[in-house]
Protein backbone atom coordinates (compact mmCIF):
# COMPACT_ATOMS: atom_id res chain seq x y z
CA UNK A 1 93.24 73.75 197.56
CA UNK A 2 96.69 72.70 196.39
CA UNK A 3 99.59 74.95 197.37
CA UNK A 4 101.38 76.53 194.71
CA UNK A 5 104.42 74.20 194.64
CA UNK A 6 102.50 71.10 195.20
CA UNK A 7 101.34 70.99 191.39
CA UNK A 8 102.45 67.52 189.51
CA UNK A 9 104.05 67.87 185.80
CA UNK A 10 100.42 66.23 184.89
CA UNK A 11 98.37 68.55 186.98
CA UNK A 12 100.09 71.80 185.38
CA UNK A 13 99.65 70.10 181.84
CA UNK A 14 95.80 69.08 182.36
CA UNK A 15 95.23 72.49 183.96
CA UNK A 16 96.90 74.27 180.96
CA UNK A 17 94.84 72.33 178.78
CA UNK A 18 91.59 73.30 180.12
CA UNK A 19 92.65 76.92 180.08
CA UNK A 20 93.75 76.70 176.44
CA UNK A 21 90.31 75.09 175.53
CA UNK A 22 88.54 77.99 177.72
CA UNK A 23 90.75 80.46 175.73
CA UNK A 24 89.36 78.91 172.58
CA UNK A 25 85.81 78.47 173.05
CA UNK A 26 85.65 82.02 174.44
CA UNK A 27 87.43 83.16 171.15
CA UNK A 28 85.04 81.92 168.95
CA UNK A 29 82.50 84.46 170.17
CA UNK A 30 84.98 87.13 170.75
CA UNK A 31 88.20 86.40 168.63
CA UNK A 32 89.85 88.27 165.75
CA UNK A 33 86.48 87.47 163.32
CA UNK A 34 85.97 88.49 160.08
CA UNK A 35 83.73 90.99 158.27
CA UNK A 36 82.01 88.07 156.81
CA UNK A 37 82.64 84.42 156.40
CA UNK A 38 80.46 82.76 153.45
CA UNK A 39 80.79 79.69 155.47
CA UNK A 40 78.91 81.01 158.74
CA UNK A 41 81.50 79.27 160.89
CA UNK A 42 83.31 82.16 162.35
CA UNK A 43 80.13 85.05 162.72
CA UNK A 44 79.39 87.54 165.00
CA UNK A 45 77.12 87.34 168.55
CA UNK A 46 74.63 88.97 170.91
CA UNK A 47 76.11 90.83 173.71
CA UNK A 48 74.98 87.71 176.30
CA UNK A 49 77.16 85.28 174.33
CA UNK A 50 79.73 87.77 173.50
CA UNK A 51 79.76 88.66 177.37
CA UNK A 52 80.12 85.16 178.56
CA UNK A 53 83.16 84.66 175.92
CA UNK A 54 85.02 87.37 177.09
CA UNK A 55 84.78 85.58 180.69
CA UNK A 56 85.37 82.26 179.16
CA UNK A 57 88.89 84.24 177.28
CA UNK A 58 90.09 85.40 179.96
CA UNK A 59 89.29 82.73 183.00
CA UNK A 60 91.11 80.41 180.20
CA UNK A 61 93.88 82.72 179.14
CA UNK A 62 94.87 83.18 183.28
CA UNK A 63 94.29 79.25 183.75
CA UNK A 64 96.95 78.69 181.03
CA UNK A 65 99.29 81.44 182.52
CA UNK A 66 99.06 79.81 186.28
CA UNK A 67 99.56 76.19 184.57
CA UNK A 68 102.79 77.52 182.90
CA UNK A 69 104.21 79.17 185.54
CA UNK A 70 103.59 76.07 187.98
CA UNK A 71 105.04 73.60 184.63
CA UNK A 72 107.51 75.94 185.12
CA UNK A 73 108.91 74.26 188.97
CA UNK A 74 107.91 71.08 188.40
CA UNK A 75 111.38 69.95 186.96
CA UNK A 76 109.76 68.54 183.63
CA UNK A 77 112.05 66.57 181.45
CA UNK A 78 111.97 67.16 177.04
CA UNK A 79 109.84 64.41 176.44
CA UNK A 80 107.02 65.65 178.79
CA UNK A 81 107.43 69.16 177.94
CA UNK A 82 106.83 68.21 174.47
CA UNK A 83 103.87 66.32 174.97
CA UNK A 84 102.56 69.17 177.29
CA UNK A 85 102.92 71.31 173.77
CA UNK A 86 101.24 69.33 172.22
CA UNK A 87 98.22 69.01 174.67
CA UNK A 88 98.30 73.08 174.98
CA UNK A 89 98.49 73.66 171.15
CA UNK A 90 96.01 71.11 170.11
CA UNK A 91 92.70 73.51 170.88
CA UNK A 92 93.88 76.29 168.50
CA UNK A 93 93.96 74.12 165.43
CA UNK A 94 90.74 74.86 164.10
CA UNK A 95 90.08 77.86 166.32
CA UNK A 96 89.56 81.24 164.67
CA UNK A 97 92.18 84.19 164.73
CA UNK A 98 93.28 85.28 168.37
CA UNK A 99 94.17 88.52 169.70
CA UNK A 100 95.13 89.74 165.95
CA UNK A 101 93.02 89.93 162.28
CA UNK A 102 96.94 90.32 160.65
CA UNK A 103 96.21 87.05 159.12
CA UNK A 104 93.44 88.83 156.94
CA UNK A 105 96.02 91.20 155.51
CA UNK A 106 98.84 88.00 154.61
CA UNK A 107 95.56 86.44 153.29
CA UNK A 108 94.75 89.67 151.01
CA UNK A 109 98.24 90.73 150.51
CA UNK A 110 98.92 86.63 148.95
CA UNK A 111 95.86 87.34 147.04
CA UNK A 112 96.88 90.55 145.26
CA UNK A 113 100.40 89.03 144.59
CA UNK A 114 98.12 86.60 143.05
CA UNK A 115 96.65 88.86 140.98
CA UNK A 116 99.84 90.95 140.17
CA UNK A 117 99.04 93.94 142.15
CA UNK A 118 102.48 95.57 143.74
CA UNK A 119 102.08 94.84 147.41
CA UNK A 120 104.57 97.56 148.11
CA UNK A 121 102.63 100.67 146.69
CA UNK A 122 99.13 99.88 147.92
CA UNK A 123 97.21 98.33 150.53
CA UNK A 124 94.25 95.45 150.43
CA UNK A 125 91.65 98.14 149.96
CA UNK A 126 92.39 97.32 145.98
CA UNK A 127 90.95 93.60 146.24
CA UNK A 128 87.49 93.57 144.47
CA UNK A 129 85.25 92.84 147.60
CA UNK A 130 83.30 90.17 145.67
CA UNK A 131 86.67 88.62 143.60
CA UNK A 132 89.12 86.43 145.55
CA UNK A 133 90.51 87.85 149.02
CA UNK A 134 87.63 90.25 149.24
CA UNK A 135 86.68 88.92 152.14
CA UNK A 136 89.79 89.04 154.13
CA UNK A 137 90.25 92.57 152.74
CA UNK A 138 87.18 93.89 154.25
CA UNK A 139 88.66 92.10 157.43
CA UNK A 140 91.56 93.94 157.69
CA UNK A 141 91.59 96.22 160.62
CA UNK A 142 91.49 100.25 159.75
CA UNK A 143 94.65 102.21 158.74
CA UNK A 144 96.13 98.61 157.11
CA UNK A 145 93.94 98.60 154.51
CA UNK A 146 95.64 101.23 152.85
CA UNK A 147 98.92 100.51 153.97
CA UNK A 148 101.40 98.56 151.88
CA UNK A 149 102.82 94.89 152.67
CA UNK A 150 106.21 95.76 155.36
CA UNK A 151 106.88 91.62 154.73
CA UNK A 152 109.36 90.22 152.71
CA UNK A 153 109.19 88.35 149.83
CA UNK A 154 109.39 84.46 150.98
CA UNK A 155 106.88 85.47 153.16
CA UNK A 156 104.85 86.69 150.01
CA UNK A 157 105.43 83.29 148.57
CA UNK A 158 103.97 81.56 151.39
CA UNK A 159 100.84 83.75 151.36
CA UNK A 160 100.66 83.94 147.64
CA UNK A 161 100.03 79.68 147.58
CA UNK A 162 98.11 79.81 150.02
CA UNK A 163 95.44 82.32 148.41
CA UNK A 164 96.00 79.94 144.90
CA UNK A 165 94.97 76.76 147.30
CA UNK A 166 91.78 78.58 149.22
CA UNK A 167 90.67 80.91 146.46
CA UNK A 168 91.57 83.39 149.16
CA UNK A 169 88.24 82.00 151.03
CA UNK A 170 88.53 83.00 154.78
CA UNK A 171 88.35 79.44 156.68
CA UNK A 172 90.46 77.48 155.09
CA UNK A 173 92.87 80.33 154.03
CA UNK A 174 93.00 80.67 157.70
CA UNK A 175 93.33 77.22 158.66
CA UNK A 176 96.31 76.78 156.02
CA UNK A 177 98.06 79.87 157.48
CA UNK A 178 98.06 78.14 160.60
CA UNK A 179 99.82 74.98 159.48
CA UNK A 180 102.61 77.01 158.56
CA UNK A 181 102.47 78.97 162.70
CA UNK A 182 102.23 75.30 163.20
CA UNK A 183 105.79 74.26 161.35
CA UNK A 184 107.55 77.46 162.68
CA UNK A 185 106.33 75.99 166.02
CA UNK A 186 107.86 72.67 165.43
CA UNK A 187 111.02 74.18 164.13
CA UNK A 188 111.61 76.41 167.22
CA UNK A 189 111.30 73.51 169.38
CA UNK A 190 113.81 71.60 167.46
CA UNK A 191 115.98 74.48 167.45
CA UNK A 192 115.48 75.00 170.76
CA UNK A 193 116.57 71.36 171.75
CA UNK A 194 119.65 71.90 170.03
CA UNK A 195 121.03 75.60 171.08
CA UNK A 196 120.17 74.30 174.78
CA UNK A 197 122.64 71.46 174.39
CA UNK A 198 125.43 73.86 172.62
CA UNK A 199 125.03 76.12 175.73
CA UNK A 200 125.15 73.37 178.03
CA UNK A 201 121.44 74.32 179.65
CA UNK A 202 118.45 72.00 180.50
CA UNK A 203 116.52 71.15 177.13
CA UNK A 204 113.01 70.93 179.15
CA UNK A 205 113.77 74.47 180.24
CA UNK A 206 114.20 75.96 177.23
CA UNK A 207 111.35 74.49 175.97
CA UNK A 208 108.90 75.85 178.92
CA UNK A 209 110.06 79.21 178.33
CA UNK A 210 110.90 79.55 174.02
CA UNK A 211 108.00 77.01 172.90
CA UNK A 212 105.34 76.27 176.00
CA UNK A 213 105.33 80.19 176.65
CA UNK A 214 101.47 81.30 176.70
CA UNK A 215 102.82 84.55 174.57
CA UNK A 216 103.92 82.36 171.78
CA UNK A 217 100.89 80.30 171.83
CA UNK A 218 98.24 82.96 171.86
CA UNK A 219 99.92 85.05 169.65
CA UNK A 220 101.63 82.61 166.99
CA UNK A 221 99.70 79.84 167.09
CA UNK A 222 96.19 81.79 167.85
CA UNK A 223 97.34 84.96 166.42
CA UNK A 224 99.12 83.14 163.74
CA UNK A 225 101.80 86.15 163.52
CA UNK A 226 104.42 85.32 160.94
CA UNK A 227 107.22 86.45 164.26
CA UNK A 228 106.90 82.33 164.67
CA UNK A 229 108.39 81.86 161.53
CA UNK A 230 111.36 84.58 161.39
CA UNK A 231 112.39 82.99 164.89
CA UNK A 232 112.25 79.84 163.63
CA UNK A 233 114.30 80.26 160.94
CA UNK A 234 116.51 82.83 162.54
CA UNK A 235 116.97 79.74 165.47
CA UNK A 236 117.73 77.41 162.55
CA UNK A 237 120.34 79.19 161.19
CA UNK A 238 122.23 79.74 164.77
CA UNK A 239 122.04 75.94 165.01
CA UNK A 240 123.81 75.47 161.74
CA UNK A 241 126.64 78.37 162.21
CA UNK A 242 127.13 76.57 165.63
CA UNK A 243 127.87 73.53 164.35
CA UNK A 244 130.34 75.28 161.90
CA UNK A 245 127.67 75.00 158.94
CA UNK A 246 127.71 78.77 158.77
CA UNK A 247 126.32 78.91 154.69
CA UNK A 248 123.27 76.97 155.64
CA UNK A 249 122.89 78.85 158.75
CA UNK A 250 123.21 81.93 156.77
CA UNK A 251 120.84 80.86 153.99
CA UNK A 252 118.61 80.41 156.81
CA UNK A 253 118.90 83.45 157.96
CA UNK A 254 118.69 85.19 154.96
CA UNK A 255 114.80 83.81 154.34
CA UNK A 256 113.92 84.29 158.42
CA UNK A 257 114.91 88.50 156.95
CA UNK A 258 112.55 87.73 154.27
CA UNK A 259 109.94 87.16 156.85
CA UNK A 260 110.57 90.24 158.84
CA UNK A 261 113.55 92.13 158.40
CA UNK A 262 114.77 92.40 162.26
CA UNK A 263 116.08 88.68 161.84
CA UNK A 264 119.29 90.52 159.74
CA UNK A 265 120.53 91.27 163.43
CA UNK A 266 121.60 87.46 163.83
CA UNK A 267 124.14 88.03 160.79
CA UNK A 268 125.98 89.92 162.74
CA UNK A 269 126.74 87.42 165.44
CA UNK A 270 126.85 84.55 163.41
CA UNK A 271 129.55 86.63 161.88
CA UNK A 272 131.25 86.28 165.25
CA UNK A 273 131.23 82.53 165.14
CA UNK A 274 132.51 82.63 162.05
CA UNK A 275 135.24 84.91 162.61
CA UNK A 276 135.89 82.85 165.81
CA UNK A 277 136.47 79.79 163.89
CA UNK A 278 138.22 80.31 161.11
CA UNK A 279 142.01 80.32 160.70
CA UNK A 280 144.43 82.36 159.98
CA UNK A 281 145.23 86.03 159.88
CA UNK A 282 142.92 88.45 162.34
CA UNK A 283 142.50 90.87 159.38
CA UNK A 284 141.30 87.64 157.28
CA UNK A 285 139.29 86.04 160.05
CA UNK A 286 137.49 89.63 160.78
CA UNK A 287 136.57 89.91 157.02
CA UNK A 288 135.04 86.19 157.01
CA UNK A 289 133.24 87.01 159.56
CA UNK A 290 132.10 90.36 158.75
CA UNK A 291 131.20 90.03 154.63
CA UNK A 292 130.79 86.26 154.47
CA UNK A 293 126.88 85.64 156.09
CA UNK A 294 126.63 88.67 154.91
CA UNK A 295 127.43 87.74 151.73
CA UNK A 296 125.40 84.62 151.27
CA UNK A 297 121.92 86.08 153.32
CA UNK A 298 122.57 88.73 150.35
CA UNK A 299 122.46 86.21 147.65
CA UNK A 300 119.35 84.27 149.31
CA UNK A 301 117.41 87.48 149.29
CA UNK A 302 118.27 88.53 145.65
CA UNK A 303 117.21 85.06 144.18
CA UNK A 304 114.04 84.83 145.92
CA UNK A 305 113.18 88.77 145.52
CA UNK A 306 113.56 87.96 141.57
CA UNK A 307 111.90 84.38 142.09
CA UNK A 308 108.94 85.51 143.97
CA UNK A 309 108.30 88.16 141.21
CA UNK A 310 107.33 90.83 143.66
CA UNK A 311 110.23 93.56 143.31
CA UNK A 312 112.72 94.99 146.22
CA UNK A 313 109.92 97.13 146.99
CA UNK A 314 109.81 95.84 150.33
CA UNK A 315 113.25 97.55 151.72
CA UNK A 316 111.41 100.77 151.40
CA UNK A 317 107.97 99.42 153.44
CA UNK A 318 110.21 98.50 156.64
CA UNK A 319 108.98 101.62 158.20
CA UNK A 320 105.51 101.74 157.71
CA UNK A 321 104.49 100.20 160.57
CA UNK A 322 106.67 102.72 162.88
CA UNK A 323 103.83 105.60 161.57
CA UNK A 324 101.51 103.72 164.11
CA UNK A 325 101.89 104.87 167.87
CA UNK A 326 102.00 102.34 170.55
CA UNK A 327 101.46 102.95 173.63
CA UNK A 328 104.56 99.82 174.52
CA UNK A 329 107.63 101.87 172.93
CA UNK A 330 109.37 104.06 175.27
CA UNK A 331 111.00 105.90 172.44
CA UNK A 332 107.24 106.45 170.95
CA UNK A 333 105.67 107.81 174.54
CA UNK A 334 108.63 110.11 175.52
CA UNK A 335 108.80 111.66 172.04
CA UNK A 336 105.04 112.46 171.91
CA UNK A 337 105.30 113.91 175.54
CA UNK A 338 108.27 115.89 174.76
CA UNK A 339 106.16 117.15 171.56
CA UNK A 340 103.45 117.96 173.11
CA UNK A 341 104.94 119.71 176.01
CA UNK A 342 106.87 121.78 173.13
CA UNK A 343 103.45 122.44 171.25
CA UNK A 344 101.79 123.63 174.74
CA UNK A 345 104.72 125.92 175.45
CA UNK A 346 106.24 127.25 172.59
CA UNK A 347 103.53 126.36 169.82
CA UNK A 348 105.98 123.99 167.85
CA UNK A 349 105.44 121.23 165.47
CA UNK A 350 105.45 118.08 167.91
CA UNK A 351 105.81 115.55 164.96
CA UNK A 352 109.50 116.17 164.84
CA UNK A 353 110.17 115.99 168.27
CA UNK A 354 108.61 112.74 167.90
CA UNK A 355 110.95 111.29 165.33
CA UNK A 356 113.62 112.65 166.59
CA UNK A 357 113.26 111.00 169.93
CA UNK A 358 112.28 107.74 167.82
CA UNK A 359 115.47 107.75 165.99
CA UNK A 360 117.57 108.62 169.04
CA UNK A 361 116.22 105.61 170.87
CA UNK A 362 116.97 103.60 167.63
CA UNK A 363 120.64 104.75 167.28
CA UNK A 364 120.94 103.64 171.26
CA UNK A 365 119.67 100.46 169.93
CA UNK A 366 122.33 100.03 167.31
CA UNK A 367 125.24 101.17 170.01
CA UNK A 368 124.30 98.39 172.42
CA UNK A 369 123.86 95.73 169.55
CA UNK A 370 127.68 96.52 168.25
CA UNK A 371 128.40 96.78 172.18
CA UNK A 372 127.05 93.10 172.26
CA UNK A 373 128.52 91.82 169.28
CA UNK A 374 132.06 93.30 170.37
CA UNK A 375 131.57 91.60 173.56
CA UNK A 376 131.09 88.18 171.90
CA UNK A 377 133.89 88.53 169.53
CA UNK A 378 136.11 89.13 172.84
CA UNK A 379 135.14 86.00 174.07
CA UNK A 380 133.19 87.76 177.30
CA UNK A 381 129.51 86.51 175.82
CA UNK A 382 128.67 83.88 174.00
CA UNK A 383 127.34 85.03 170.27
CA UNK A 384 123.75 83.15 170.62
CA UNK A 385 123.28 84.81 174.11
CA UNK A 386 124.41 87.76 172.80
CA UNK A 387 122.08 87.77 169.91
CA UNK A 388 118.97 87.48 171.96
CA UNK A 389 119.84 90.51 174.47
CA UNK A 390 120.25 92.31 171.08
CA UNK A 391 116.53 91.61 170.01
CA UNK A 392 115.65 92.36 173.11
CA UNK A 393 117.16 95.53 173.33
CA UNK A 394 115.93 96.16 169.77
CA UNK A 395 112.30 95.95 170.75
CA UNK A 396 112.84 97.86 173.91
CA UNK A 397 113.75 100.93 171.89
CA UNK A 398 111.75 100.37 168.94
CA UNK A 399 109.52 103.18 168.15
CA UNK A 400 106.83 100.23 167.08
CA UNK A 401 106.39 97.53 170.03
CA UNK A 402 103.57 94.94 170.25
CA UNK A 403 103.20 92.62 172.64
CA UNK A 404 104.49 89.43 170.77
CA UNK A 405 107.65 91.24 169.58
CA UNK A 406 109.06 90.47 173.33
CA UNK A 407 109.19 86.95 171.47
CA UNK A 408 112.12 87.27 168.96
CA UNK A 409 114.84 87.97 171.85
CA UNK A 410 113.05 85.38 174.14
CA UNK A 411 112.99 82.00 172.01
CA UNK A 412 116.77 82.82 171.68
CA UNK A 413 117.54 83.56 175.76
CA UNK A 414 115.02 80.67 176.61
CA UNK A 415 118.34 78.83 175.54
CA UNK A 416 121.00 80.49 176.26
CA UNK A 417 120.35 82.11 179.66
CA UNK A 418 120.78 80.37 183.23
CA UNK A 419 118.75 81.12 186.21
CA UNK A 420 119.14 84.70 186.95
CA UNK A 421 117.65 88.07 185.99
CA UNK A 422 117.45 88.03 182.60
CA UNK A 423 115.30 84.53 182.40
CA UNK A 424 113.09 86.20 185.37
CA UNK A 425 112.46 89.11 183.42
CA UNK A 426 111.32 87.66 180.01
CA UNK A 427 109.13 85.33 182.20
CA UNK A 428 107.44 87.62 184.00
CA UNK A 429 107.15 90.16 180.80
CA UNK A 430 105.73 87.09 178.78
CA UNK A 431 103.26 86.23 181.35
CA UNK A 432 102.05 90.46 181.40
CA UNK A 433 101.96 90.80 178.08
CA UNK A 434 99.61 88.17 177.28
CA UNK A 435 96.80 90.49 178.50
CA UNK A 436 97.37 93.53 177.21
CA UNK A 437 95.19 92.66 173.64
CA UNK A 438 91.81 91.70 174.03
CA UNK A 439 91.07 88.06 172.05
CA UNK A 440 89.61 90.42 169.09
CA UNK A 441 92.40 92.16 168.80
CA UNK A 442 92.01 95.20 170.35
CA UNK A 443 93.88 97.16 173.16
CA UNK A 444 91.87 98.37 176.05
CA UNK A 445 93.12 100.51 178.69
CA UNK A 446 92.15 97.78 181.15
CA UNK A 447 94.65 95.49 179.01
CA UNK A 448 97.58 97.66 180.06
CA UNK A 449 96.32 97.38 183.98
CA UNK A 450 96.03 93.59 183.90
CA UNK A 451 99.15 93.47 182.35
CA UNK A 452 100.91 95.96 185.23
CA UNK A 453 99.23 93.72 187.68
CA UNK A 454 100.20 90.40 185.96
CA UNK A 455 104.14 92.06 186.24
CA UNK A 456 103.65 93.22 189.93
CA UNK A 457 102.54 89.90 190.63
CA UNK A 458 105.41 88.20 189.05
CA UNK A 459 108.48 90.11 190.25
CA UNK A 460 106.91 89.28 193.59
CA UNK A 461 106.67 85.66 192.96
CA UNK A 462 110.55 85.68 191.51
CA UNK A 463 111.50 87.60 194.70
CA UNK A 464 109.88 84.91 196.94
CA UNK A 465 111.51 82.42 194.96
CA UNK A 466 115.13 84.24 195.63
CA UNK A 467 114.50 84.60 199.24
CA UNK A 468 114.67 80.71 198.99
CA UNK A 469 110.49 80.65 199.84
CA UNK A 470 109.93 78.27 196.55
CA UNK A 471 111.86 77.80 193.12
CA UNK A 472 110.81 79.95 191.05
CA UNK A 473 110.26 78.86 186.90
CA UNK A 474 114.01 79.46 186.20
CA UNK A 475 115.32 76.54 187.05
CA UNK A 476 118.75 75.96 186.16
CA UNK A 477 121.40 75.06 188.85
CA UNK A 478 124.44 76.14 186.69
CA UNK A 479 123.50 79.98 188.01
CA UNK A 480 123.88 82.88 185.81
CA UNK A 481 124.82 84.04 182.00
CA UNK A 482 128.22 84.76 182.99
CA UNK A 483 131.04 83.28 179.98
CA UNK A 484 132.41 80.61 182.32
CA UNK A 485 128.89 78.98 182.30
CA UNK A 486 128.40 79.26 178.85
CA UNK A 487 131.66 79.68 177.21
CA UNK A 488 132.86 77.06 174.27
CA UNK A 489 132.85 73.89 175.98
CA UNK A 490 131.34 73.84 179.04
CA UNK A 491 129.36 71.00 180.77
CA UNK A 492 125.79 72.34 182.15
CA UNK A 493 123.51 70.10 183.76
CA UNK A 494 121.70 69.57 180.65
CA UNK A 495 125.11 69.08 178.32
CA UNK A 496 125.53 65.80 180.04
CA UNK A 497 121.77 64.49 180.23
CA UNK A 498 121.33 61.49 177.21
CA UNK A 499 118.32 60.06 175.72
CA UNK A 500 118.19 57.46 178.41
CA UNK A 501 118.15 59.68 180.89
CA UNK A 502 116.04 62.41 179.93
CA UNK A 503 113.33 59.57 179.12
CA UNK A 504 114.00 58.45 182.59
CA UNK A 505 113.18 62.15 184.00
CA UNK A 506 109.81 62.29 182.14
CA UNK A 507 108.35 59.24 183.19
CA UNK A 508 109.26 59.95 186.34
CA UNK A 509 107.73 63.34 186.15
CA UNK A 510 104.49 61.72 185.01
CA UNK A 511 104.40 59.35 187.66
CA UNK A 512 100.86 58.95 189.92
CA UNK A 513 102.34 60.63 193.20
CA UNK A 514 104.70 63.12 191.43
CA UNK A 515 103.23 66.04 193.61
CA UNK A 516 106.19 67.64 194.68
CA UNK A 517 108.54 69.81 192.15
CA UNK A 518 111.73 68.39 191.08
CA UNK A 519 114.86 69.49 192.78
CA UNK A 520 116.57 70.41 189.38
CA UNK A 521 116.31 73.60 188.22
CA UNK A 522 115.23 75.13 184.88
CA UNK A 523 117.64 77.17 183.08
């Protein structure tokens, strides 16, 4: 058997595509299916096959993990990486939902926009179950059937054509949806690519750990969450205000909100670019900064609120998804003890111990965003970075925390951050969260134990890797996040790489007797 740092670019990419495949062909027995399908593609099974799918999931799921991980060391240069992406994604195309039914609800909630129901005051329960998007209504899992759309309204626009193209008919309306996880895919990775270069960091790297990452894939691409698409955007728009092309960048922005409405964070450090770079006064360069993204997200949102037709109804549904407890938010778990406890001994209402616990861990999240955001405007981070601690921080005290949401601070840090703690920590978390939703959806308590192992296992790995035992899958040799490796101007490994030589790097890493990792290190 190989040792662990004897695995080839090829081998790790070959590996990972067997595991994706395994992933897949388990999930068609034991994936996110629907209530019915009138096209008898995607149907339920007998306990054997069901049985031997779940083993097929998982076997794959860990097969991809390990192959990422190991991609991870090999030293793989952009062009590999991004056929390696391509090899991985290429099983989920036609596969049916992953780990998630959510894509029944965009399916039903484009359907009753559709049909002019107000997505904001009901849920899919009011689809005729024989009309259009009946189907994908029934499919919705439990309390969402009643509850009303928390997405914006280009989002609603999105699902909306697609229901007009399928009929709202569950296969293709499915297979549509995931052209679009598809796109936001392809428009991370070109974001990616870019930020990398502004931060001076190793392109390949950022790839392996924004776009290659086995939570994005399983969870965008299989899951077909629409997170894919507000990062995308919201990566979009950083590459514009970077480049000084702050009112596309904005714009950008301003639709990624209209996709989910945490993507509004990255105003707020784009207004630090643009208060960096303008001229003149600080009082006048602070209000740029401050009103002008601002400004123009504001006026994106208004015209395509009034062209979508569906209302501002969805500034009031941002919360509705915080009513669900999850067992991931800190805020969430230490309220309901703290309630309970109070229940036990004094007989009080825990509900309001809850939220007020919830809102307290909010309001922390809020102090260390404007904590970020006045460290970037001093020059001591830079904005980008910034931004993706702030999502991260976000999510961390979010009373409402899935698995994937770990992905809207990491496709921003993936590149931004050198080799240090921060990159090992999003690594390890991506690889651990990965199993804590069965392929149907679901969250078993054994979930959460694979998941604790999956860490454990990790932070041992990235300890082994510091003690100078292997390198590790951060492999960048400019060192840490500190300013003088990413301030304005500087020259990381990857800032001076060209297209020559980064084609150079990936034939070399696909070479016949590449067995040994490359000595450069991923950021």
């Amino acid at each position: 058997m190989r040792a662990m740092g004897a695995w080839s670019a090829g081998g790790c990419r070959r590996l990972g595509a067997v595991g994706a495949a395994a992933a897949v062909l388990g999930g068609w027995a034991v994936g996110a299916l629907p209530a019915h399908d009138p096209w008898g593609l995607w149907v339920p099974h007998g306990t054997a096959v069901r049985a031997a799918g779940y083993a097929l999931a998982y076997a794959g799921l860990t097969a991809l993990v390990v192959a990422w991980w190991l991609y991870g060391r090999t030293g793989a240069g952009v062009r590999h990486t991004l056929v390696t992406l391509v090899w991985w994604t290429a099983p989920f195309v036609l596969a049916p939902p992953l780990y998630s039914a959510d894509v029944y609800s965009y399916l039903a909630q484009g359907t009753m926009v559709l049909e002019g129901h107000d997505v904001y005051s009901v849920g899919p329960s009011v689809l005729d179950p024989a009309g259009p998007g009946g189907d994908a209504a029934a499919s919705v899992g439990g309390h969402w059937t009643d509850t009303p759309a928390p997405y914006g309204p280009f989002f609603l626009i999105l699902a909306r054509g697609t229901a007009w193209l399928t009929g709202g008919t569950i296969v293709p309306g499915v297979l549509l949806m995931r052209l679009i996880a598809l796109g936001a895919l392809a428009l991370i990775a070109w974001a990616l690519l870019r930020l990398a270069r502004e931060h001076g960091r190793d392109g390949g790297a950022a790839l392996w750990l924004g776009a290659l990452n086995p939570l994005l894939l399983m969870h965008v691409v299989g899951g077909l969450h629409n997170d894919g698409l507000m990062a995308g955007l919201m990566l979009a728009g950083a590459v514009f205000a970077l480049r000084g092309r702050w009112v596309t960048g904005s714009a950008l922005i301003g639709l990624a909100m209209m996709v989910k409405s945490p993507a509004a964070v990255a105003l707020l450090f784009v207004g630090v670019v643009v208060g960096r770079a303008a001229a003149g006064p600080l009082v006048r360069r602070v209000a740029k900064g401050l009103l002008g993204p601002g400004a123009v997200a504001g006026a994106v949102v208004v015209a395509v609120t009034l062209l979508g037709g569906t209302g501002f109804g969805w500034l009031g549904t941002q919360g509705v998804a915080g009513r669900i407890h999850t067992a991931l938010s800190a805020s969430s778990d230490l309220g309901l003890g703290l309630g309970e406890l109070g229940r036990l001994l004094f007989g009080t209402d825990p509900d309001p111990v809850k939220s007020a616990v919830q809102n307290a861990g909010l309001a922390a999240a809020v102090v260390l965003i404007a904590v970020l955001a006045h460290r970037s405007a001093a020059g001591r981070t830079r904005p980008v970075h910034a931004l993706g601690l702030a999502l991260v921080a976000l999510v961390a005290l979010s009373p409402m925390v899935q698995p994937w949401y770990l992905l809207w601070g990491t496709v921003v840090l993936a590149a931004t951050a050198g080799a240090g703690r921060t990159r090992a920590t999003v690594a390890v978390l991506s690889a651990a969260l990965v199993y804590e939703t069965q392929p149907s959806g679901s969250t078993p308590a054994y979930g959460f134990v694979l998941a604790g192992l999956t860490c454990a296992l990790g932070v041992l790995l990235v300890r082994r890797d510091a003690a100078g035992e292997g390198r590790g899958p951060a492999r960048d040799v400019s060192g840490d996040d500190s300013p003088g490796s990413e301030g304005p101007g500087s020259d990381g490994p990857a800032a001076a790489q060209d297209t020559k030589a980064e084609d150079t790097k990936a034939r070399d890493t696909t070479a016949p007797d590449a067995t040994a990792p490359a000595t450069t290190a991923r950021t």
